[in-house]
C-alpha atoms as a PDB file:
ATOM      1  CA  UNK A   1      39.184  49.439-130.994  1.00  0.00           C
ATOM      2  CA  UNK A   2      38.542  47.848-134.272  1.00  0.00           C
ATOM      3  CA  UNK A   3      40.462  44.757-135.617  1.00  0.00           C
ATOM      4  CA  UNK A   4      42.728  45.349-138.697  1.00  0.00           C
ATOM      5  CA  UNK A   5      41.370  42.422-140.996  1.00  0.00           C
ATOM      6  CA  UNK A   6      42.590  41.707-144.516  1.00  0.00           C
ATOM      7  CA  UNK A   7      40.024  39.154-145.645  1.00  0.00           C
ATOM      8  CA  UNK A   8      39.772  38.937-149.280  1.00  0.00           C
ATOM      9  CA  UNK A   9      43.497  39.948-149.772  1.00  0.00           C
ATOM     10  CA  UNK A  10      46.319  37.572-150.984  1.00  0.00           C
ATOM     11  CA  UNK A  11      49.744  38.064-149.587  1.00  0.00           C
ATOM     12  CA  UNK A  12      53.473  36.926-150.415  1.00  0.00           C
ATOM     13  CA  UNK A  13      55.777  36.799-147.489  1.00  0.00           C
ATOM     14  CA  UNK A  14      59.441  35.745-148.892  1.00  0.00           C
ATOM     15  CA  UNK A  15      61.803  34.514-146.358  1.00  0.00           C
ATOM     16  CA  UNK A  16      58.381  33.023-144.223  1.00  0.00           C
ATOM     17  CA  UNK A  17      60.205  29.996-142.777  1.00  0.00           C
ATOM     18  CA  UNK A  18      61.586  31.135-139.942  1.00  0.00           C
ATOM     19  CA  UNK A  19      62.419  34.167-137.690  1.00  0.00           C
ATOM     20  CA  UNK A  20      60.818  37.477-139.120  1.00  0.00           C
ATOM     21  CA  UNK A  21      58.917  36.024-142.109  1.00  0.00           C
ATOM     22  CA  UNK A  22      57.191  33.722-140.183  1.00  0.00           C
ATOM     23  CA  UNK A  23      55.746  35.857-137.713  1.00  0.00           C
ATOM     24  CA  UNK A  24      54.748  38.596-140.612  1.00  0.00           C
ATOM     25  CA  UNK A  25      52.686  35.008-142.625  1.00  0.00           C
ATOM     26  CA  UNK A  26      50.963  33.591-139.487  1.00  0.00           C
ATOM     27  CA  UNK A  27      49.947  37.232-138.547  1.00  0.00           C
ATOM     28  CA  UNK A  28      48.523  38.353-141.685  1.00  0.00           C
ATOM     29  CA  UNK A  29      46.967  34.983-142.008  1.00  0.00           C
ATOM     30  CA  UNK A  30      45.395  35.349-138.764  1.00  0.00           C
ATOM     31  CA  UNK A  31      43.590  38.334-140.026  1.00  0.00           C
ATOM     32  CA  UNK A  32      42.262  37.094-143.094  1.00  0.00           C
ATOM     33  CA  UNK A  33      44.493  36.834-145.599  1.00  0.00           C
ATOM     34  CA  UNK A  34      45.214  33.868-147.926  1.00  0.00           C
ATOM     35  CA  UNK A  35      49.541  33.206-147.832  1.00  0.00           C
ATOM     36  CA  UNK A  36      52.254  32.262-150.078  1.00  0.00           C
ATOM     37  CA  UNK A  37      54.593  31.384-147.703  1.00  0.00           C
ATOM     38  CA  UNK A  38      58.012  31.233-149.616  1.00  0.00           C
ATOM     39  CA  UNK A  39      60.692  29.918-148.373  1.00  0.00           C
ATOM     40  CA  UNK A  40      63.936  27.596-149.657  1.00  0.00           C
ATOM     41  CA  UNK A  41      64.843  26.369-146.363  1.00  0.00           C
ATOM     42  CA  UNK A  42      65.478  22.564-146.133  1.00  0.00           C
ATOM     43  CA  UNK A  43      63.097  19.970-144.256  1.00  0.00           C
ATOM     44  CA  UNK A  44      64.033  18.827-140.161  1.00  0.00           C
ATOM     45  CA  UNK A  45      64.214  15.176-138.818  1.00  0.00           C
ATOM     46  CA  UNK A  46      60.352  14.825-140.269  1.00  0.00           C
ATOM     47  CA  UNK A  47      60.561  15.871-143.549  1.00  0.00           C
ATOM     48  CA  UNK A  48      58.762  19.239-143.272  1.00  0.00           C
ATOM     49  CA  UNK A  49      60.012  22.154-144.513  1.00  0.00           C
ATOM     50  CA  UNK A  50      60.505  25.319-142.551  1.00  0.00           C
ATOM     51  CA  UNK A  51      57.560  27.145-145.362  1.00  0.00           C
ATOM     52  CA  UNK A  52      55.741  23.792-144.561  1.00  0.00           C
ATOM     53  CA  UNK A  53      55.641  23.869-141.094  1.00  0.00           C
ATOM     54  CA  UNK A  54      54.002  27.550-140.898  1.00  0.00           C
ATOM     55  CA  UNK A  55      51.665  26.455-143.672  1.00  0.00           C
ATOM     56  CA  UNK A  56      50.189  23.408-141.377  1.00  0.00           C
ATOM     57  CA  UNK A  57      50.364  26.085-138.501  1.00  0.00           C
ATOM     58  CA  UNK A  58      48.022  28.429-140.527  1.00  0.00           C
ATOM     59  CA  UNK A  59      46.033  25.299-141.793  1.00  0.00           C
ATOM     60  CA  UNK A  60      45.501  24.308-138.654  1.00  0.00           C
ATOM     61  CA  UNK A  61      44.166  27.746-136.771  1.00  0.00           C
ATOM     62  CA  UNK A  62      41.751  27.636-140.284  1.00  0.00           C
ATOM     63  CA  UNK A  63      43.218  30.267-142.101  1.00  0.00           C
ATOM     64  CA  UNK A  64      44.854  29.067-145.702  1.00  0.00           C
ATOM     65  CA  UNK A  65      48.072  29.043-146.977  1.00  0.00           C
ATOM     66  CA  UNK A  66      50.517  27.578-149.643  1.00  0.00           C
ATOM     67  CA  UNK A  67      54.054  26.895-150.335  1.00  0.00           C
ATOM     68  CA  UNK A  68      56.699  27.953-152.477  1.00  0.00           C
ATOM     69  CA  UNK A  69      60.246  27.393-152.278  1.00  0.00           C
ATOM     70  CA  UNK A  70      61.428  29.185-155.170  1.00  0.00           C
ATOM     71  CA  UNK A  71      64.725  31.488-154.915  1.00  0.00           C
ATOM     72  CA  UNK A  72      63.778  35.180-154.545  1.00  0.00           C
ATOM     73  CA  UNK A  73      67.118  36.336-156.466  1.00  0.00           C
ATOM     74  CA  UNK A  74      66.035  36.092-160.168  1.00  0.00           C
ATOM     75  CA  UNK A  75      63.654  37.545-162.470  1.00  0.00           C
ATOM     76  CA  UNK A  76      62.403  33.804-163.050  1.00  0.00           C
ATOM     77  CA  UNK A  77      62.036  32.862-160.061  1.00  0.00           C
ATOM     78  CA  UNK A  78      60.159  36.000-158.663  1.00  0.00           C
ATOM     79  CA  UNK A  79      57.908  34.905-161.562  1.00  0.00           C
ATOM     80  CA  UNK A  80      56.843  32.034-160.586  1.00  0.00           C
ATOM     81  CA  UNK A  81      56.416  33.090-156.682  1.00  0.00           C
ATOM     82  CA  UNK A  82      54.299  35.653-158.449  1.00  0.00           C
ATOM     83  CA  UNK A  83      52.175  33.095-160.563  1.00  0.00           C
ATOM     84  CA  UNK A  84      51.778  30.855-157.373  1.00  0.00           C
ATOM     85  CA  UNK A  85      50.334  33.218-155.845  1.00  0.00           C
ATOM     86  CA  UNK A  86      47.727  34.598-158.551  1.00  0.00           C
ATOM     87  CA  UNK A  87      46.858  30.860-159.965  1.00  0.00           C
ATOM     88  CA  UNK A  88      46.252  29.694-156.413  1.00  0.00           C
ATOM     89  CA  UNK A  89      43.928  32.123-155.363  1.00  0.00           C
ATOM     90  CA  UNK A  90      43.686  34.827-158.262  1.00  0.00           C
ATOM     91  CA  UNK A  91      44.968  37.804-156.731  1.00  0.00           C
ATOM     92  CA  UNK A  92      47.890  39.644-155.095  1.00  0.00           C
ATOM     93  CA  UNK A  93      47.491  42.513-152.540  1.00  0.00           C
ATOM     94  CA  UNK A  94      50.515  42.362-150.324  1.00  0.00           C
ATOM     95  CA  UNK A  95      53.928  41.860-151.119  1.00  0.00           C
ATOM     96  CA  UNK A  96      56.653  41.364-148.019  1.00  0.00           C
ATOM     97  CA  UNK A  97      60.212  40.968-148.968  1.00  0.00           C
ATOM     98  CA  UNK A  98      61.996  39.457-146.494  1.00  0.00           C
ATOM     99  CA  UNK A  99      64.357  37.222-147.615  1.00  0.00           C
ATOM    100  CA  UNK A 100      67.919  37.782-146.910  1.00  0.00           C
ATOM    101  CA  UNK A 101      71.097  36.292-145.432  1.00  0.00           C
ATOM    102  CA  UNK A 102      74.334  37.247-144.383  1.00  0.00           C
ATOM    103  CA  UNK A 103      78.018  36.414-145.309  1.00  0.00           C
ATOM    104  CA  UNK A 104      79.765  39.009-143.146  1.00  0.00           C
ATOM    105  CA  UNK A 105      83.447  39.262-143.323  1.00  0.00           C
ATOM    106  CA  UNK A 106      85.388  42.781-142.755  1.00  0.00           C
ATOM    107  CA  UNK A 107      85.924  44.692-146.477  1.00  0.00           C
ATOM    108  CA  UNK A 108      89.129  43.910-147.159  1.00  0.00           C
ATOM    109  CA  UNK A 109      88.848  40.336-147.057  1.00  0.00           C
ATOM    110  CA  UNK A 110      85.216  40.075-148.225  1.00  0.00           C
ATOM    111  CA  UNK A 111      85.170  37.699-151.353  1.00  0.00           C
ATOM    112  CA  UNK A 112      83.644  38.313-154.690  1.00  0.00           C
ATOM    113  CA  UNK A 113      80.886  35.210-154.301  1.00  0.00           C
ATOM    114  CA  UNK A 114      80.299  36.789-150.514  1.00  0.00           C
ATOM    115  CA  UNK A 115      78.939  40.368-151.998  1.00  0.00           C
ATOM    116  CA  UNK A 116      77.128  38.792-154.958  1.00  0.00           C
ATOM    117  CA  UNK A 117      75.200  36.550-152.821  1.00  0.00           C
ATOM    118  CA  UNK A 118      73.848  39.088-150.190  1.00  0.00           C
ATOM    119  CA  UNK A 119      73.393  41.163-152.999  1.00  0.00           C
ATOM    120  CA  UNK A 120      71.440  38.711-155.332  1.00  0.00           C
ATOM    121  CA  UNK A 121      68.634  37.841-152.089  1.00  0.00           C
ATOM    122  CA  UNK A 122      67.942  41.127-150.791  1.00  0.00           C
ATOM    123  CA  UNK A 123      68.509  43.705-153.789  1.00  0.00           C
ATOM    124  CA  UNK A 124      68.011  41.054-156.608  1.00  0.00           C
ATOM    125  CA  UNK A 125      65.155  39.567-154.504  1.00  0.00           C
ATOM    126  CA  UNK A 126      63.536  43.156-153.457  1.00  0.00           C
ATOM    127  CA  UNK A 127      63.604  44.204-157.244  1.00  0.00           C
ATOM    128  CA  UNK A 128      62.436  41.281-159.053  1.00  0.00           C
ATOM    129  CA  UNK A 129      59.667  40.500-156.306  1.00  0.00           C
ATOM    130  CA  UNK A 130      58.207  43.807-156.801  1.00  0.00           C
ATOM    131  CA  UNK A 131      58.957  43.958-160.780  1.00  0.00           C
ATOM    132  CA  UNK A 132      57.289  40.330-160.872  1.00  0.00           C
ATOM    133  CA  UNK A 133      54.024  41.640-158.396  1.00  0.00           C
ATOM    134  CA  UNK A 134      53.752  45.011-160.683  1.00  0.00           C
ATOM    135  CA  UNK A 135      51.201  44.317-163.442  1.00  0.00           C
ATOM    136  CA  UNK A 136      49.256  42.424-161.232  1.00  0.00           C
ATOM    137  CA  UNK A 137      48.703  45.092-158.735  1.00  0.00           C
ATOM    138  CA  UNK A 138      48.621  47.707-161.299  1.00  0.00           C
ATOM    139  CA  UNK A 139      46.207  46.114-162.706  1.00  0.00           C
ATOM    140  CA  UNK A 140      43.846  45.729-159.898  1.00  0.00           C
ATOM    141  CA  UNK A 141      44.473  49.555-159.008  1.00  0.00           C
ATOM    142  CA  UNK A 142      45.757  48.483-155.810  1.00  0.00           C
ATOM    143  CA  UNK A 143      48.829  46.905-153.722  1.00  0.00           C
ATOM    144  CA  UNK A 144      51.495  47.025-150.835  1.00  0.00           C
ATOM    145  CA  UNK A 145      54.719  45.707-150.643  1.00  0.00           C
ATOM    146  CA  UNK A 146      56.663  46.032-147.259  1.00  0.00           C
ATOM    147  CA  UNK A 147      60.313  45.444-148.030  1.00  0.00           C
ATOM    148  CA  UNK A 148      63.029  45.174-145.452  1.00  0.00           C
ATOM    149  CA  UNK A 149      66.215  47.530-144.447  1.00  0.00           C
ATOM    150  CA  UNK A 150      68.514  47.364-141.708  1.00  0.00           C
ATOM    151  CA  UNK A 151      70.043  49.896-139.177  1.00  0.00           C
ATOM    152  CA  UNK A 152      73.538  48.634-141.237  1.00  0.00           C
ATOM    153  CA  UNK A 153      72.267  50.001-144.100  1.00  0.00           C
ATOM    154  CA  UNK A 154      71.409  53.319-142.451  1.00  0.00           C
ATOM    155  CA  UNK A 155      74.575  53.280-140.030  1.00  0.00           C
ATOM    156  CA  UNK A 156      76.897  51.138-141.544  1.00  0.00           C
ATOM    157  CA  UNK A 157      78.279  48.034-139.551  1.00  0.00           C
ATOM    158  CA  UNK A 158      81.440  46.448-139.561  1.00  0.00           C
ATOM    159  CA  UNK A 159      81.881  43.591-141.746  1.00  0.00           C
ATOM    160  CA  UNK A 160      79.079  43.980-142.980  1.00  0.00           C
ATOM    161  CA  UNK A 161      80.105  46.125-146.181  1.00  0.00           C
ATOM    162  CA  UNK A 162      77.900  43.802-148.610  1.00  0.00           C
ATOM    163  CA  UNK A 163      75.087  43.756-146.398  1.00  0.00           C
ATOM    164  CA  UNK A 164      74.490  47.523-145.375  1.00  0.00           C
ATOM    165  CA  UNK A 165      74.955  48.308-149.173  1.00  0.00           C
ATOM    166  CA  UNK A 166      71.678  46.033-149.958  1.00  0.00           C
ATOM    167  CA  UNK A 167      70.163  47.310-147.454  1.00  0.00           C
ATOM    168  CA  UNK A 168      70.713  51.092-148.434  1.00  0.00           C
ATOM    169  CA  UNK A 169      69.730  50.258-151.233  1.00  0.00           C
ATOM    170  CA  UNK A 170      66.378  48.824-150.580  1.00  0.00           C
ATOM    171  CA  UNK A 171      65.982  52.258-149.160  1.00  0.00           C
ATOM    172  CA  UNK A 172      66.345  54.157-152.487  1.00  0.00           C
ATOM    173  CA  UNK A 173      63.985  50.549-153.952  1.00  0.00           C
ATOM    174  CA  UNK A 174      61.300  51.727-151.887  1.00  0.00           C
ATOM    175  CA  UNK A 175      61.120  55.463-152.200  1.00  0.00           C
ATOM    176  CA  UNK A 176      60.920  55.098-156.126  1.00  0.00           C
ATOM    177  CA  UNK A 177      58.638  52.480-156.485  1.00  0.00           C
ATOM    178  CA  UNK A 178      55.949  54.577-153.737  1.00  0.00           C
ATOM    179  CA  UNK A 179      56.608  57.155-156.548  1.00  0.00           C
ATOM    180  CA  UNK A 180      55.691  55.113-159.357  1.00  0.00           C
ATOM    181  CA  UNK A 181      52.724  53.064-157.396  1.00  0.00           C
ATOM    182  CA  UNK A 182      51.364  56.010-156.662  1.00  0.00           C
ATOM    183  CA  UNK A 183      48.695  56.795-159.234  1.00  0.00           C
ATOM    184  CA  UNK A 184      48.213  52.885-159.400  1.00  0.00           C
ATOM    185  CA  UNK A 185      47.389  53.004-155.876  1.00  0.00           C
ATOM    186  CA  UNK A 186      50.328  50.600-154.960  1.00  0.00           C
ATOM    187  CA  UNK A 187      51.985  51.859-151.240  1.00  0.00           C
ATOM    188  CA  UNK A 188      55.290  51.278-150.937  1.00  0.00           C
ATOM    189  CA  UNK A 189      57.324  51.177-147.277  1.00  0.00           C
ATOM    190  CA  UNK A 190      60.195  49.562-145.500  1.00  0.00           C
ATOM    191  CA  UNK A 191      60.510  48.499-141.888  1.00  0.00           C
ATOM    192  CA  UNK A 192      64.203  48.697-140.154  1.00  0.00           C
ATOM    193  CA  UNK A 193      63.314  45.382-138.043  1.00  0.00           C
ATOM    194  CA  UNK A 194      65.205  44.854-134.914  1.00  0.00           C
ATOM    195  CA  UNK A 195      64.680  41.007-133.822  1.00  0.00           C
ATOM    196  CA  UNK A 196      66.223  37.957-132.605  1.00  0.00           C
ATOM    197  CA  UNK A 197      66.796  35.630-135.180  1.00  0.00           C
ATOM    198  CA  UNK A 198      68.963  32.857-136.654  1.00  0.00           C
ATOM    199  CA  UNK A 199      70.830  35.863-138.451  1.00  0.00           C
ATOM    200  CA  UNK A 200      71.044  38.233-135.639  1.00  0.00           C
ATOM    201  CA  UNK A 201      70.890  36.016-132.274  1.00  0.00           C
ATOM    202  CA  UNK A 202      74.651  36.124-132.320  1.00  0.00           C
ATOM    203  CA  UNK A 203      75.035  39.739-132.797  1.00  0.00           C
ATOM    204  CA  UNK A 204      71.909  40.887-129.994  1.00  0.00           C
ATOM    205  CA  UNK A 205      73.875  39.940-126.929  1.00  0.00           C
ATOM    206  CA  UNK A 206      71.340  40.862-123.734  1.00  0.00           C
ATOM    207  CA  UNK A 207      69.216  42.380-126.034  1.00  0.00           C
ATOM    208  CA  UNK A 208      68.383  39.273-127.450  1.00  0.00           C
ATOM    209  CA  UNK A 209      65.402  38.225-125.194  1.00  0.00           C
ATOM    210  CA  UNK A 210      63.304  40.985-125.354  1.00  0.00           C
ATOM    211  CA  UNK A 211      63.251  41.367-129.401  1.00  0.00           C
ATOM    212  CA  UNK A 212      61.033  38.637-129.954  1.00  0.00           C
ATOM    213  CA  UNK A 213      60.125  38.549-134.045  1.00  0.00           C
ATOM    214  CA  UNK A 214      56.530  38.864-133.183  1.00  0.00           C
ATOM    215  CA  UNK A 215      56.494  42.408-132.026  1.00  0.00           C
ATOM    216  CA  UNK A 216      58.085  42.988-135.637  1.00  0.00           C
ATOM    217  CA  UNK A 217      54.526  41.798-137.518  1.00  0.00           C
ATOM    218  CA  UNK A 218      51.856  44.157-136.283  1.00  0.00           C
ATOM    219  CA  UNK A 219      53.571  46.866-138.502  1.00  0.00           C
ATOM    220  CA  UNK A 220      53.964  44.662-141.429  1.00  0.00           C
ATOM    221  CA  UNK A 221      50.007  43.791-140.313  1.00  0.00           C
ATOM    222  CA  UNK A 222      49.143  47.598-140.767  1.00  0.00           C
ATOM    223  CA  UNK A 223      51.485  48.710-143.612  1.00  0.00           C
ATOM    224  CA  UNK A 224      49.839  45.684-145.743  1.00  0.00           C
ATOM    225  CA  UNK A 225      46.138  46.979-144.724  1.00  0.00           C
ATOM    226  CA  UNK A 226      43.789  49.054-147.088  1.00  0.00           C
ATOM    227  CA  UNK A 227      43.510  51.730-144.655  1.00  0.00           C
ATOM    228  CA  UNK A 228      46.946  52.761-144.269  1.00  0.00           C
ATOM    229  CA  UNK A 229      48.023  55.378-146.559  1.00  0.00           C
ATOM    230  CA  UNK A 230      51.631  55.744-145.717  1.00  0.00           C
ATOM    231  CA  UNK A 231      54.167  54.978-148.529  1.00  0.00           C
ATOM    232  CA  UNK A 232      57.582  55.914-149.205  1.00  0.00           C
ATOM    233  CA  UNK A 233      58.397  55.506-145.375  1.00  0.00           C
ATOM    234  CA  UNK A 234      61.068  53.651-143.217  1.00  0.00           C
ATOM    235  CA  UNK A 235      60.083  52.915-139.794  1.00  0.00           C
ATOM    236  CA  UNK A 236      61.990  51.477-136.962  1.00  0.00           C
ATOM    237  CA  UNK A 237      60.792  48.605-135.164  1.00  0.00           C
ATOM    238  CA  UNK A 238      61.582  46.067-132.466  1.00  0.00           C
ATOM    239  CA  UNK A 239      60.617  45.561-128.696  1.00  0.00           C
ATOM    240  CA  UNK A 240      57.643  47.078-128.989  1.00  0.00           C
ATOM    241  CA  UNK A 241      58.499  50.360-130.468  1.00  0.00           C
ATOM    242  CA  UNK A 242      57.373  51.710-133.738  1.00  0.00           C
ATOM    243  CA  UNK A 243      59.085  54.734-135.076  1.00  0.00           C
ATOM    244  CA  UNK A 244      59.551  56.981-138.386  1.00  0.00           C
ATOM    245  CA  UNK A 245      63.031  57.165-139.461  1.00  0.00           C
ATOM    246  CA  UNK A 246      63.156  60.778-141.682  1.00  0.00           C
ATOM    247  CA  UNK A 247      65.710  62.403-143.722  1.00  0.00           C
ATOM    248  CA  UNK A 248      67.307  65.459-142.297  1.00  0.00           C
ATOM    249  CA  UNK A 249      69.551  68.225-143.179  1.00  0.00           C
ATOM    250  CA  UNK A 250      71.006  70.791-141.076  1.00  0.00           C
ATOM    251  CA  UNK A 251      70.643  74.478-142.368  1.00  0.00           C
ATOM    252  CA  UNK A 252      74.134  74.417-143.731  1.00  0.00           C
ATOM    253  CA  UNK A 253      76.320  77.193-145.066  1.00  0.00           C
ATOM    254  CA  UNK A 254      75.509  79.042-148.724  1.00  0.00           C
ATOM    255  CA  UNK A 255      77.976  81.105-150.500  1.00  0.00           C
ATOM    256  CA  UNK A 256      77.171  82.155-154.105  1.00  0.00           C
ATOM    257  CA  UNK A 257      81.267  81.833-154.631  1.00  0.00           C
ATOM    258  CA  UNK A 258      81.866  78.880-152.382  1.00  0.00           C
ATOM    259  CA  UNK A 259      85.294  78.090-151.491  1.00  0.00           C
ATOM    260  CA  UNK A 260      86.881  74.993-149.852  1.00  0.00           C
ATOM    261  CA  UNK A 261      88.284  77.527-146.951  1.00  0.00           C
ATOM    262  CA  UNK A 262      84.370  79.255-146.363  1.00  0.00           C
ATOM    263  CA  UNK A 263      83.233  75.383-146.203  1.00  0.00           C
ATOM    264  CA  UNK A 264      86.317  74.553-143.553  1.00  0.00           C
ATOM    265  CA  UNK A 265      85.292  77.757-140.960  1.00  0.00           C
ATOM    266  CA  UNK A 266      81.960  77.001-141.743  1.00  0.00           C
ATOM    267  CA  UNK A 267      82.204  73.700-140.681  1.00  0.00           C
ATOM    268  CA  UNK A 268      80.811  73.417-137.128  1.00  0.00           C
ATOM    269  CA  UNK A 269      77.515  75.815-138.381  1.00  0.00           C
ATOM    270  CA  UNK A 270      77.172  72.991-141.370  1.00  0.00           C
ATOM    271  CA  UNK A 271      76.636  70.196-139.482  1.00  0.00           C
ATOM    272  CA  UNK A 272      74.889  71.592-136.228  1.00  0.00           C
ATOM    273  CA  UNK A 273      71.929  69.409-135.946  1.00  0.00           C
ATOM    274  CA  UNK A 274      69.848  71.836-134.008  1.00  0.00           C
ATOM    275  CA  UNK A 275      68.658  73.613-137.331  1.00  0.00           C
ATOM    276  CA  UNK A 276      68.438  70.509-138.792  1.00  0.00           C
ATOM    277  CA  UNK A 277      64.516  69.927-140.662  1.00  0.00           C
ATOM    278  CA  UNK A 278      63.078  66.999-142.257  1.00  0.00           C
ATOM    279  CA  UNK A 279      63.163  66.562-146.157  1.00  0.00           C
ATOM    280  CA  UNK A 280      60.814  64.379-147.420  1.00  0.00           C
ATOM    281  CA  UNK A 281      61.550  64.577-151.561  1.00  0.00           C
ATOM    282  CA  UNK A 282      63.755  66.028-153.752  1.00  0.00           C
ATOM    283  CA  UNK A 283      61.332  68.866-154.506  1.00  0.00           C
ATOM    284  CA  UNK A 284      61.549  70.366-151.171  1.00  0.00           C
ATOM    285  CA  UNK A 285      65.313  69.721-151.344  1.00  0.00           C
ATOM    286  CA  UNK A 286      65.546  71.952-154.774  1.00  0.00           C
ATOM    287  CA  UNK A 287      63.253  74.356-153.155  1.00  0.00           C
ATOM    288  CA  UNK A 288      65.430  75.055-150.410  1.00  0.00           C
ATOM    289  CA  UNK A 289      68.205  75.805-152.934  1.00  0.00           C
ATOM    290  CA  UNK A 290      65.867  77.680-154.957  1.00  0.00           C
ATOM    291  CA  UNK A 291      64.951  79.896-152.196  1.00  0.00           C
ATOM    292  CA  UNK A 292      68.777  81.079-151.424  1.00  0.00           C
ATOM    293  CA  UNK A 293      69.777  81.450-154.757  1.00  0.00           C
ATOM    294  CA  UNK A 294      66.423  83.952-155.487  1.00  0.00           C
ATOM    295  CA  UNK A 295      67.315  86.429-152.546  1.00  0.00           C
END
C-alpha cells in the first residue's frame, strides 16, 4: 500500500494547538507538508505556546513548521494567516478550519455576546479563512480546504443553539464553495469529527477513551491530498470509523392541488424512510419535481 505524501504542499491548520488541530498539523507534517500552525492559545509554566509546542514537535521529527497566533474571526486577520503562510514558504495547498469554541447555555438564556462569539470563530473564521486562501489557490489552479461541522449542527443539541447553527452552517459554506472551486480545481469537504477534547471531554462520558483526536487526522490527511477527488462531502469520523453523511428524502406525497388535509393523511407515506434516496444537488432535487409535474 502506498504512502499518502504531500511534499511540496503548504498547509494552514487553524485551531492547531491542541486537541483536533494538532493531530490534523503533526500528521500532515509528517507526510511532507510545510505548516502554519495557528493558534491563539496562551503559553504554560515555560513560556511556550500551545501553536509553539507542536511547531518544536514537528521541528524536531524534521519536518517544518511556523506559527501564527492570529484570530481566525475577521477578514484581517484571516489575511494575515493567509500571508504567513504564502511569504513563509510561497504557496498554499491545504486549508483546515478548525478553530472553534463553545459557550453553551440552553436558548432562552443564551446571551447576545455568547452567539456572536461562537458565531464569529467558526462561521466568521470558516468564511474569511477560505475568502482569504481563494486567489491564492485559484491562482495556482489548485487547493483543499477541510472545514469542520458537528453532529449538533446536523442533529441539534441542547444548549447548544449558537453552536449547531455555525455548524449547519459550515455545511451550506462547504457545498458552495466545492461549487465555485470547482473549475479552479479547489475541493471543498467537511468532516463531522467525533473526539475527546478540551471542548468535548466533558460531554463524551465512557466514550471518551476510545475517541482519541488522532484517529480524526488520517481523513483530514486524505481529503488534503492531490489524489482525492471528493468535494462537496461531509463525512463522519471518530474511533476509527470513516463514513459519508448524504442528504435524503423520502418519496413523499404529490398532489397537483395540494391541500393541508391530503398532506395530514398523507403523513405517515411522507416521511417513511424506506423510499427514501440520496440527493446530492439541487438539480436532481428540481428534477424529481420536474418529473411529477410532466406526467
Amino acid at each position: 500500500m502506498s504512502e499518502i505524501r504531500l511534499d511540496g504542499r503548504v498547509a494552514i491548520v487553524t485551531g492547531a494547538g491542541r486537541g483536533l488541530g494538532r493531530e490534523h498539523a503533526l500528521l500532515l507534517a509528517g507526510r511532507g507538508a510545510q505548516v502554519v500552525v495557528n493558534d491563539v492559545g496562551d503559553g504554560d509554566a515555560s513560556g511556550a505556546s500551545p501553536a509553539q509546542q507542536v511547531v518544536d514537535e514537528i521541528r524536531a521529527a524534521g519536518g517544518a513548521a511556523v506559527v501564527d497566533d492570529t484570530e481566525v474571526g475577521t477578514a484581517e486577520g484571516a489575511d494575515r494567516i493567509v500571508d504567513r503562510a504564502t511569504s513563509t514558504y510561497g504557496r498554499l495547498d491545504i486549508l483546515v478550519n478548525n478553530a472553534g469554541i463553545l459557550r453553551d447555555r440552553s436558548f432562552a438564556k443564551m446571551s447576545a455576546q455568547e452567539y456572536e462569539a461562537v458565531m464569529q470563530v467558526h462561521v466568521g473564521g470558516t468564511f474569511w479563512m477560505s475568502q482569504a486562501a481563494w486567489p491564492v489557490m485559484t491562482g495556482q489552479g489548485y487547493g483543499r480546504i477541510v472545514n469542520t461541522t458537528s453532529a449538533a449542527g446536523l442533529f441539534g443539541n441542547f444548549g447548544q443553539v449558537n453552536y449547531a447553527a455555525a455548524k449547519a452552517a459550515i455545511i451550506g459554506i462547504t457545498r458552495t464553495l466545492a461549487i465555485e472551486g470547482a473549475r479552479s480545481g479547489i475541493r471543498v469537504n467537511a468532516i463531522e469529527p467525533g473526539a475527546r477534547t478540551r471542548m468535548t471531554e466533558n460531554l463524551l462520558g465512557d466514550l471518551a477513551d476510545s475517541l482519541d483526536p488522532a484517529l480524526v487526522a488520517p481523513l483530514v490527511l486524505w481529503l488534503g491530498a492531490q489524489e482525492c477527488e471528493a468535494t462537496g462531502e461531509v463525512y463522519n469520523v471518530g474511533g476509527g470509523r470513516v463514513a459519508r453523511v448524504v442528504v435524503a428524502q423520502t418519496r413523499g406525497l404529490f398532489a397537483r392541488d395540494l391541500t393541508g388535509e391530503q398532506v395530514r393523511d398523507a403523513w405517515t407515506e411522507i416521511n417513511d424512510e424506506s423510499t427514501a434516496t440520496v440527493v446530492t444537488d439541487f438539480r436532481q432535487e428540481m428534477a424529481i419535481l420536474t418529473d411529477l409535474l410532466g406526467r
